[in-house]
PDB file of N, CA and C in Angstrom:
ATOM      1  N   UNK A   1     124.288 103.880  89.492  1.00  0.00           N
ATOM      2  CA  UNK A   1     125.380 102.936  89.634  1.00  0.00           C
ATOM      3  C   UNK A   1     126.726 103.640  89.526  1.00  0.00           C
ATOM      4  N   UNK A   2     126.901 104.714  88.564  1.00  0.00           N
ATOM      5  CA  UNK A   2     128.279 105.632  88.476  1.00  0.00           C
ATOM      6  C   UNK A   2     128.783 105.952  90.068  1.00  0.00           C
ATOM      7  N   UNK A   3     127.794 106.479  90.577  1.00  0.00           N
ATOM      8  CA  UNK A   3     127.872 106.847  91.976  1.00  0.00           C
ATOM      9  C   UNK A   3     128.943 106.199  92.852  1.00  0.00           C
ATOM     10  N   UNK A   4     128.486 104.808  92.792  1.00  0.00           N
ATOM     11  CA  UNK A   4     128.986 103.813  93.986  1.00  0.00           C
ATOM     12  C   UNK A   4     130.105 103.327  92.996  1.00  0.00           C
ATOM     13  N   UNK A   5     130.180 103.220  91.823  1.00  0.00           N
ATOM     14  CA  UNK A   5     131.457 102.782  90.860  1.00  0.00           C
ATOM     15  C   UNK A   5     132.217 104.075  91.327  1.00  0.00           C
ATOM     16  N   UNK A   6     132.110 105.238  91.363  1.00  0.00           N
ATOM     17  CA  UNK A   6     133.127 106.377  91.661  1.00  0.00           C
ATOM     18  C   UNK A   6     133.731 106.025  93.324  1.00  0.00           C
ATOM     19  N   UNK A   7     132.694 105.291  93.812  1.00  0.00           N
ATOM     20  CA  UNK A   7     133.134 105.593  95.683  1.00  0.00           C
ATOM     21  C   UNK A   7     134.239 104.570  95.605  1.00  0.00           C
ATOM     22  N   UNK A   8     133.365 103.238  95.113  1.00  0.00           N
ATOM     23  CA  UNK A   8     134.270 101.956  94.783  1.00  0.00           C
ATOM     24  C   UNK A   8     135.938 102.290  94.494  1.00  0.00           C
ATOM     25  N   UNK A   9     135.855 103.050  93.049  1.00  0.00           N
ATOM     26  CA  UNK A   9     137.158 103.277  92.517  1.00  0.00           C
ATOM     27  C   UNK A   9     138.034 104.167  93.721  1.00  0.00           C
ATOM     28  N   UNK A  10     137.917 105.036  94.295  1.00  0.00           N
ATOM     29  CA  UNK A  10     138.034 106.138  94.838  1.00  0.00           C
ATOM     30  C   UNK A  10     138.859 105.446  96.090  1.00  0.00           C
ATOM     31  N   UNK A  11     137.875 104.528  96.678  1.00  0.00           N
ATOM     32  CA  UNK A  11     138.158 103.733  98.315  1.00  0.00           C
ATOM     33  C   UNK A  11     139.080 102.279  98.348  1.00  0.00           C
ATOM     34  N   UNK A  12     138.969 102.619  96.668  1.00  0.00           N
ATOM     35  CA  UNK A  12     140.038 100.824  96.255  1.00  0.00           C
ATOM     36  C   UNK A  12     139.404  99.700  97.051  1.00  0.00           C
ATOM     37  N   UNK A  13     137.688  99.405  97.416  1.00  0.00           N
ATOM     38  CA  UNK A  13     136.610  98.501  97.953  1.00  0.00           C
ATOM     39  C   UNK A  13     137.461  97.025  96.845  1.00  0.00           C
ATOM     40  N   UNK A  14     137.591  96.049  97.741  1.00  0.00           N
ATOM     41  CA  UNK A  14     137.572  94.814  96.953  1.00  0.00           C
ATOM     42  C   UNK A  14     136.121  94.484  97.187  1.00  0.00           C
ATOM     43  N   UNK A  15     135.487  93.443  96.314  1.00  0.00           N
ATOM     44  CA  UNK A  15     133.809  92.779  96.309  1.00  0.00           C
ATOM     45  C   UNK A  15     134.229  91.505  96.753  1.00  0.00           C
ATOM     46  N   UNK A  16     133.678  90.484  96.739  1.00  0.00           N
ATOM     47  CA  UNK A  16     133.632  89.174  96.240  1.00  0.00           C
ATOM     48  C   UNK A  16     132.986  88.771  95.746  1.00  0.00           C
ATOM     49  N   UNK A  17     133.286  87.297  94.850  1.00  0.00           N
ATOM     50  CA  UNK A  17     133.154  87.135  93.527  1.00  0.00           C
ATOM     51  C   UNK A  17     131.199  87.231  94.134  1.00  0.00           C
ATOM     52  N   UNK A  18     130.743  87.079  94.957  1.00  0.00           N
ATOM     53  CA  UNK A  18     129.313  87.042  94.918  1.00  0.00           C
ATOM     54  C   UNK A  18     128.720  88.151  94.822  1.00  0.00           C
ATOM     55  N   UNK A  19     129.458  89.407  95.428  1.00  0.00           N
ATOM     56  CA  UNK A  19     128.781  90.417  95.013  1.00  0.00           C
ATOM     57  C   UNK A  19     128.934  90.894  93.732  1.00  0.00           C
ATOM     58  N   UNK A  20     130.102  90.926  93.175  1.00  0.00           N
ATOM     59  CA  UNK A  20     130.191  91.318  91.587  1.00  0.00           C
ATOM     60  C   UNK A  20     129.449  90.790  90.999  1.00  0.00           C
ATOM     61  N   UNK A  21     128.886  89.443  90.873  1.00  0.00           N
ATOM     62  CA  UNK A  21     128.056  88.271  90.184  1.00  0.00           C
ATOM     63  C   UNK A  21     126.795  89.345  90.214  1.00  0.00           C
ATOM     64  N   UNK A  22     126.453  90.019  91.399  1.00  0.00           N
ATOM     65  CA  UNK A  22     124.826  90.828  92.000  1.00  0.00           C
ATOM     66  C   UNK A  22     124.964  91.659  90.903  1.00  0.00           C
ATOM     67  N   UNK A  23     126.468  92.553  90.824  1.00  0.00           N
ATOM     68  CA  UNK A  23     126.527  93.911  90.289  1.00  0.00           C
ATOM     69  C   UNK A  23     126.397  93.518  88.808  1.00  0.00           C
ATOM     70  N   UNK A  24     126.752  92.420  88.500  1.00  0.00           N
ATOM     71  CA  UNK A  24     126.249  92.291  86.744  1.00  0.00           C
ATOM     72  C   UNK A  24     124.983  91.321  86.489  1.00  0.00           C
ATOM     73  N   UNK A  25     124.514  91.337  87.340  1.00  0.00           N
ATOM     74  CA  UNK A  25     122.962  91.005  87.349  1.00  0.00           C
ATOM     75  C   UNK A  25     122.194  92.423  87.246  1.00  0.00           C
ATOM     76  N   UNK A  26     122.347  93.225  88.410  1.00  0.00           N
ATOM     77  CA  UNK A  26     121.782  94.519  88.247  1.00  0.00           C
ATOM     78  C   UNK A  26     122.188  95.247  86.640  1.00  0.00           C
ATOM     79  N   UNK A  27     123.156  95.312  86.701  1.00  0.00           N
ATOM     80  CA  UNK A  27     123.251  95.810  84.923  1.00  0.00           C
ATOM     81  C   UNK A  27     122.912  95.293  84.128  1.00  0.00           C
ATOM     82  N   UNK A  28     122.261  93.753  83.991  1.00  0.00           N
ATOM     83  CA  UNK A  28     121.192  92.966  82.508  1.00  0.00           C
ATOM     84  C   UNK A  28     120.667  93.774  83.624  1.00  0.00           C
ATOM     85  N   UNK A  29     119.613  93.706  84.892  1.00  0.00           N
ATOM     86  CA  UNK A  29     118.582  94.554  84.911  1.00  0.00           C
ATOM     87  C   UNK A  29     118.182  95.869  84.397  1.00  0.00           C
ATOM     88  N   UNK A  30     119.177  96.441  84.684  1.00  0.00           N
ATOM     89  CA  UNK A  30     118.969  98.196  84.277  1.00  0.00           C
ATOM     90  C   UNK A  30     118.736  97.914  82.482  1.00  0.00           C
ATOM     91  N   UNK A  31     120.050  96.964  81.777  1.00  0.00           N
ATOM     92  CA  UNK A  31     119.358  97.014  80.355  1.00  0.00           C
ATOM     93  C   UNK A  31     118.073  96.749  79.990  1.00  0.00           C
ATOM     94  N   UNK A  32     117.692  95.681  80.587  1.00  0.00           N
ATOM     95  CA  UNK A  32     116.216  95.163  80.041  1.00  0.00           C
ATOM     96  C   UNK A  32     115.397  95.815  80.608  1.00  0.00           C
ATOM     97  N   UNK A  33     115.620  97.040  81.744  1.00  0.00           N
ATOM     98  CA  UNK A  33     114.617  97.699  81.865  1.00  0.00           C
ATOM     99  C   UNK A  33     114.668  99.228  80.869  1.00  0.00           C
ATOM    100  N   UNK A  34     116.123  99.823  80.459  1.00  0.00           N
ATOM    101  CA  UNK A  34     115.876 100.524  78.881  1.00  0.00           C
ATOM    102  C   UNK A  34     115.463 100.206  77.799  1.00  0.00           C
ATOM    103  N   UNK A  35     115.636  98.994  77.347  1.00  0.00           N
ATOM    104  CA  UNK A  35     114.929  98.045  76.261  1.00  0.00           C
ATOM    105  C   UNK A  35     113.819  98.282  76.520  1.00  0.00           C
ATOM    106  N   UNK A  36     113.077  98.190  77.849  1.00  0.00           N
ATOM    107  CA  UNK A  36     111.394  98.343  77.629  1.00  0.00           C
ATOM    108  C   UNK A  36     110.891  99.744  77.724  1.00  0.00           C
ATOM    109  N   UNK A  37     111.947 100.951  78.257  1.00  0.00           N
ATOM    110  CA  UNK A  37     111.305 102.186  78.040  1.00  0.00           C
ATOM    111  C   UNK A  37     111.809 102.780  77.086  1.00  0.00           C
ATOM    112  N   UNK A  38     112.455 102.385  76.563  1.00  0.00           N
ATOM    113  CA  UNK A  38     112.424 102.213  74.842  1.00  0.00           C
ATOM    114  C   UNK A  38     111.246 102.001  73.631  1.00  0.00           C
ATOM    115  N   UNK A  39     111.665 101.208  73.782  1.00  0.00           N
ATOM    116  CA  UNK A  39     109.975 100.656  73.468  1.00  0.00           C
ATOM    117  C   UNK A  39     108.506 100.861  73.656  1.00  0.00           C
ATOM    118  N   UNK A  40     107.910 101.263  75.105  1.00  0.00           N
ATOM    119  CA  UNK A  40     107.132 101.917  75.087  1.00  0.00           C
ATOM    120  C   UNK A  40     107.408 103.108  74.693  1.00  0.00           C
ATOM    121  N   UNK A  41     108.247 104.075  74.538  1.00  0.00           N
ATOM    122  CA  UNK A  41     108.053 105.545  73.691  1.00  0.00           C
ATOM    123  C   UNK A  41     108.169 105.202  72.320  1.00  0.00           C
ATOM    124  N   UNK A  42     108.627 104.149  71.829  1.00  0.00           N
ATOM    125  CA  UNK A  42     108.820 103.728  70.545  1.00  0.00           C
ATOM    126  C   UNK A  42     107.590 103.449  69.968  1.00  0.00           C
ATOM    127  N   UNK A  43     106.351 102.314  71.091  1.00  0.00           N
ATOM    128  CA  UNK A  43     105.886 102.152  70.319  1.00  0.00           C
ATOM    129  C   UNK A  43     104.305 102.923  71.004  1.00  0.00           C
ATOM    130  N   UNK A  44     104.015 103.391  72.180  1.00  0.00           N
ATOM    131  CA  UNK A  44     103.108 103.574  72.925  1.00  0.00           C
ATOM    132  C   UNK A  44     102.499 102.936  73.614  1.00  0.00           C
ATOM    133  N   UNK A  45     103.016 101.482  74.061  1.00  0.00           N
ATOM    134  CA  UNK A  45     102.131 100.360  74.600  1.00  0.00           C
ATOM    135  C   UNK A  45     102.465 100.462  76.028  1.00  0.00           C
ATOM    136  N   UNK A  46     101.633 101.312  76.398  1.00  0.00           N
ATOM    137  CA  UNK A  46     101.654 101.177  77.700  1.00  0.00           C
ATOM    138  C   UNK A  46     101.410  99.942  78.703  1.00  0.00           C
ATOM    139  N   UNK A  47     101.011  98.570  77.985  1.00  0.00           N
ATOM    140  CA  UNK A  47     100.811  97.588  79.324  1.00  0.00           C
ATOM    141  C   UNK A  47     102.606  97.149  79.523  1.00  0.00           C
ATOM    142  N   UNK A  48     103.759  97.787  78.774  1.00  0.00           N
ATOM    143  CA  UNK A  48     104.665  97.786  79.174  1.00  0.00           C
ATOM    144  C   UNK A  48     105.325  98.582  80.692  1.00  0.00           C
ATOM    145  N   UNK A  49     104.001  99.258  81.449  1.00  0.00           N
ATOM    146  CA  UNK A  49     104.455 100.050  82.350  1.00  0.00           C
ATOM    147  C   UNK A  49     104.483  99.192  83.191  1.00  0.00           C
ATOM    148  N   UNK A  50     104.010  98.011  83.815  1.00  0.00           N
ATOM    149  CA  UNK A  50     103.733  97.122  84.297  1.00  0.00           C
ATOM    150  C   UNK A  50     105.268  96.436  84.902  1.00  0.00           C
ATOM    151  N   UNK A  51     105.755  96.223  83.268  1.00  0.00           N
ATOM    152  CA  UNK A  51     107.230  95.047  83.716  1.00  0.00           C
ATOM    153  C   UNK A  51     108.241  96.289  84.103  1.00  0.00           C
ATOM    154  N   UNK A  52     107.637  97.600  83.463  1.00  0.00           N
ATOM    155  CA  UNK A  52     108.784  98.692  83.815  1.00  0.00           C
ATOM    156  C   UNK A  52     109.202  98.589  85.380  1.00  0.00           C
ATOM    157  N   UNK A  53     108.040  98.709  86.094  1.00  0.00           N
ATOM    158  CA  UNK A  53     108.057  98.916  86.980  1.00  0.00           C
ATOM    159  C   UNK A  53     108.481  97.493  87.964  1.00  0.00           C
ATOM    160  N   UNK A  54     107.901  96.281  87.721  1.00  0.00           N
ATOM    161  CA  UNK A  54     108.601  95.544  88.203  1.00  0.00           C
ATOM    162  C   UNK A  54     110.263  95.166  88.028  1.00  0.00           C
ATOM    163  N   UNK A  55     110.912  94.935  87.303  1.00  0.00           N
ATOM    164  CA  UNK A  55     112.045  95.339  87.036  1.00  0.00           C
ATOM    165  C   UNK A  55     112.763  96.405  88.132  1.00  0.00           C
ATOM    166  N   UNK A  56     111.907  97.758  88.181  1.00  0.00           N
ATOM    167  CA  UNK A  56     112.437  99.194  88.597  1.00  0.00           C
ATOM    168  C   UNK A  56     112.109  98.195  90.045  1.00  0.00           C
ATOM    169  N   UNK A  57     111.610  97.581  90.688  1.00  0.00           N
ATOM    170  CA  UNK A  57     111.006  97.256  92.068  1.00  0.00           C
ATOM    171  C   UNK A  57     112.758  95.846  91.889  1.00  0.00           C
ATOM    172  N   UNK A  58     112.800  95.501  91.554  1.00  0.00           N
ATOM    173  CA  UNK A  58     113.902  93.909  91.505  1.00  0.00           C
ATOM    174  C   UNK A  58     115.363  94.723  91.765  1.00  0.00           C
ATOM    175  N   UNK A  59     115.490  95.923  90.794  1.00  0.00           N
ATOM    176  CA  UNK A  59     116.715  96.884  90.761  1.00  0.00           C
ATOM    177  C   UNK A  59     117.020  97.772  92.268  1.00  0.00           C
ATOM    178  N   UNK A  60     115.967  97.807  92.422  1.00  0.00           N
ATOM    179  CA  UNK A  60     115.865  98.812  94.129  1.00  0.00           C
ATOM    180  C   UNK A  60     115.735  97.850  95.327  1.00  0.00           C
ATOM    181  N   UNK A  61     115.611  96.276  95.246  1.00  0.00           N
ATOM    182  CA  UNK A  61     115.440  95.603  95.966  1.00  0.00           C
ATOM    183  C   UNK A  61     117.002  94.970  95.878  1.00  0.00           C
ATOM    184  N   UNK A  62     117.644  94.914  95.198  1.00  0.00           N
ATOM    185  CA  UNK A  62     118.938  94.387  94.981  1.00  0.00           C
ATOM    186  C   UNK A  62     119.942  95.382  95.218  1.00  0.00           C
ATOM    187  N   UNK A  63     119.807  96.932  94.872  1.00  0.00           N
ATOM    188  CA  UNK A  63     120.435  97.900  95.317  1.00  0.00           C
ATOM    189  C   UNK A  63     120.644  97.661  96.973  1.00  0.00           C
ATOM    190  N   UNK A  64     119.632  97.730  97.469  1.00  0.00           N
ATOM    191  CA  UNK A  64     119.780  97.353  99.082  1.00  0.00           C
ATOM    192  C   UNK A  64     120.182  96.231  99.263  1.00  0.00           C
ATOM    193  N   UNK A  65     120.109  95.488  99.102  1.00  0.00           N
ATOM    194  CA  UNK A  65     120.622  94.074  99.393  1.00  0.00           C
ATOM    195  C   UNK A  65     122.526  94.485  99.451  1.00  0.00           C
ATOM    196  N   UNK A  66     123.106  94.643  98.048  1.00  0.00           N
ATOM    197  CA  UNK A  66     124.287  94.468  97.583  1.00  0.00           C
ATOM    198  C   UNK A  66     124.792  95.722  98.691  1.00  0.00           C
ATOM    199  N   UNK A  67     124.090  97.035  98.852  1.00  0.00           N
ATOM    200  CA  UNK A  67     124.572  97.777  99.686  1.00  0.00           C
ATOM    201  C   UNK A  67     124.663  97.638 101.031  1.00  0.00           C
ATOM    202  N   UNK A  68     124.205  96.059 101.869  1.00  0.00           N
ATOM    203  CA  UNK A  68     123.981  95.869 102.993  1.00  0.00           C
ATOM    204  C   UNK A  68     125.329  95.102 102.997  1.00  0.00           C
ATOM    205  N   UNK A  69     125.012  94.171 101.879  1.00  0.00           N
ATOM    206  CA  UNK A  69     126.122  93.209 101.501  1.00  0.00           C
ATOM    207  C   UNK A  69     127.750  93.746 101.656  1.00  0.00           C
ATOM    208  N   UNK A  70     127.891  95.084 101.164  1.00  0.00           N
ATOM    209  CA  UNK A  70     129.221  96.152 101.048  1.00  0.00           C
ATOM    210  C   UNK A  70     129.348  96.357 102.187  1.00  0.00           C
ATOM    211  N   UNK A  71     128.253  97.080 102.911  1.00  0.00           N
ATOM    212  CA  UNK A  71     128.617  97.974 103.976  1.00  0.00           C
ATOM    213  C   UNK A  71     129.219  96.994 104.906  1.00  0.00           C
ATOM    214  N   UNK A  72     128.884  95.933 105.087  1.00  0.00           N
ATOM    215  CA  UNK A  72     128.821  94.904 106.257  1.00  0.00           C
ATOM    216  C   UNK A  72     130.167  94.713 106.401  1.00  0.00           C
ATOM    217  N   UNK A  73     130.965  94.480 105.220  1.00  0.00           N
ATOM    218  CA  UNK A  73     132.764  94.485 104.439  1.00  0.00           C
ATOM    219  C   UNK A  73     133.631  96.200 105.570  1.00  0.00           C
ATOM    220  N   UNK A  74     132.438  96.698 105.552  1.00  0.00           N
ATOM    221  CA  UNK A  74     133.573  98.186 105.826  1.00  0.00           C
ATOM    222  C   UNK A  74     132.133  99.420 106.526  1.00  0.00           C
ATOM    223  N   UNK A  75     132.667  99.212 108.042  1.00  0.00           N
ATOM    224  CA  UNK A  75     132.067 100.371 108.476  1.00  0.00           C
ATOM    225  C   UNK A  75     131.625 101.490 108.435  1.00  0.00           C
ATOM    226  N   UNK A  76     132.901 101.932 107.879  1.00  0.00           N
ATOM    227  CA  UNK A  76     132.786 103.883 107.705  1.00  0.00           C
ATOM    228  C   UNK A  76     131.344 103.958 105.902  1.00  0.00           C
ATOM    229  N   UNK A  77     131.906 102.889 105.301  1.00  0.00           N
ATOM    230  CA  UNK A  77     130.511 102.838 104.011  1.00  0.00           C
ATOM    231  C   UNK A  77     129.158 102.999 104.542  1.00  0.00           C
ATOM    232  N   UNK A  78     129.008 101.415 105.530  1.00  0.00           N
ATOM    233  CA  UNK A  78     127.755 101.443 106.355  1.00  0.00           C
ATOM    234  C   UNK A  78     127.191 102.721 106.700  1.00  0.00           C
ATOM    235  N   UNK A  79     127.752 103.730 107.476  1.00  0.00           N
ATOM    236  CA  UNK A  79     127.555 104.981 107.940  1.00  0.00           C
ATOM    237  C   UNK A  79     127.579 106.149 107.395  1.00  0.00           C
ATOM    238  N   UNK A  80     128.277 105.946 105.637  1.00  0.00           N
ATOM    239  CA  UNK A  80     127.650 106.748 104.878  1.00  0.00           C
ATOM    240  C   UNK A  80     126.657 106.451 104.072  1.00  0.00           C
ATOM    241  N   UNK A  81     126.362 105.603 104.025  1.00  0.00           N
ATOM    242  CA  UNK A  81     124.620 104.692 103.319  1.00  0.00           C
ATOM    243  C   UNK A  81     123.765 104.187 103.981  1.00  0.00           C
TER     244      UNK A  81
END
């Protein structure tokens, strides 16, 4: 996420309010998915690999989305993503 927060800052990108709403959805995602790999090294319970991974599948499915969502705003992005 630093990544595209650096391009963001960098290109002065405005969002709208719907995509920002995405971008702090994805960040409770990314937390509640450290909370659980946390936890499994914390505690060893691996049937936590399960939600890890779904989570990791919701975060990469929304990454594309929000990045289709951007690019669509501004060409030259599109064509570098």
């Amino acid at each position: 996420m630093l990544k595209y927060t650096n391009t963001t800052l960098k290109q002065d990108l405005q969002f709208s309010s719907g995509v920002i709403e995405q971008i702090k959805l994805m960040g409770e995602k990314l937390s509640a998915q450290f909370e659980l790999v946390n936890d499994l090294f914390e505690t060893n319970d691996h049937s936590l690999i399960a939600q890890i991974d779904a989570i990791e599948q919701e975060i990469d499915n929304m990454r594309s989305m929000l990045l289709e969502a951007i690019a669509t705003t501004d060409e030259a992005l599109m064509e570098k993503y």
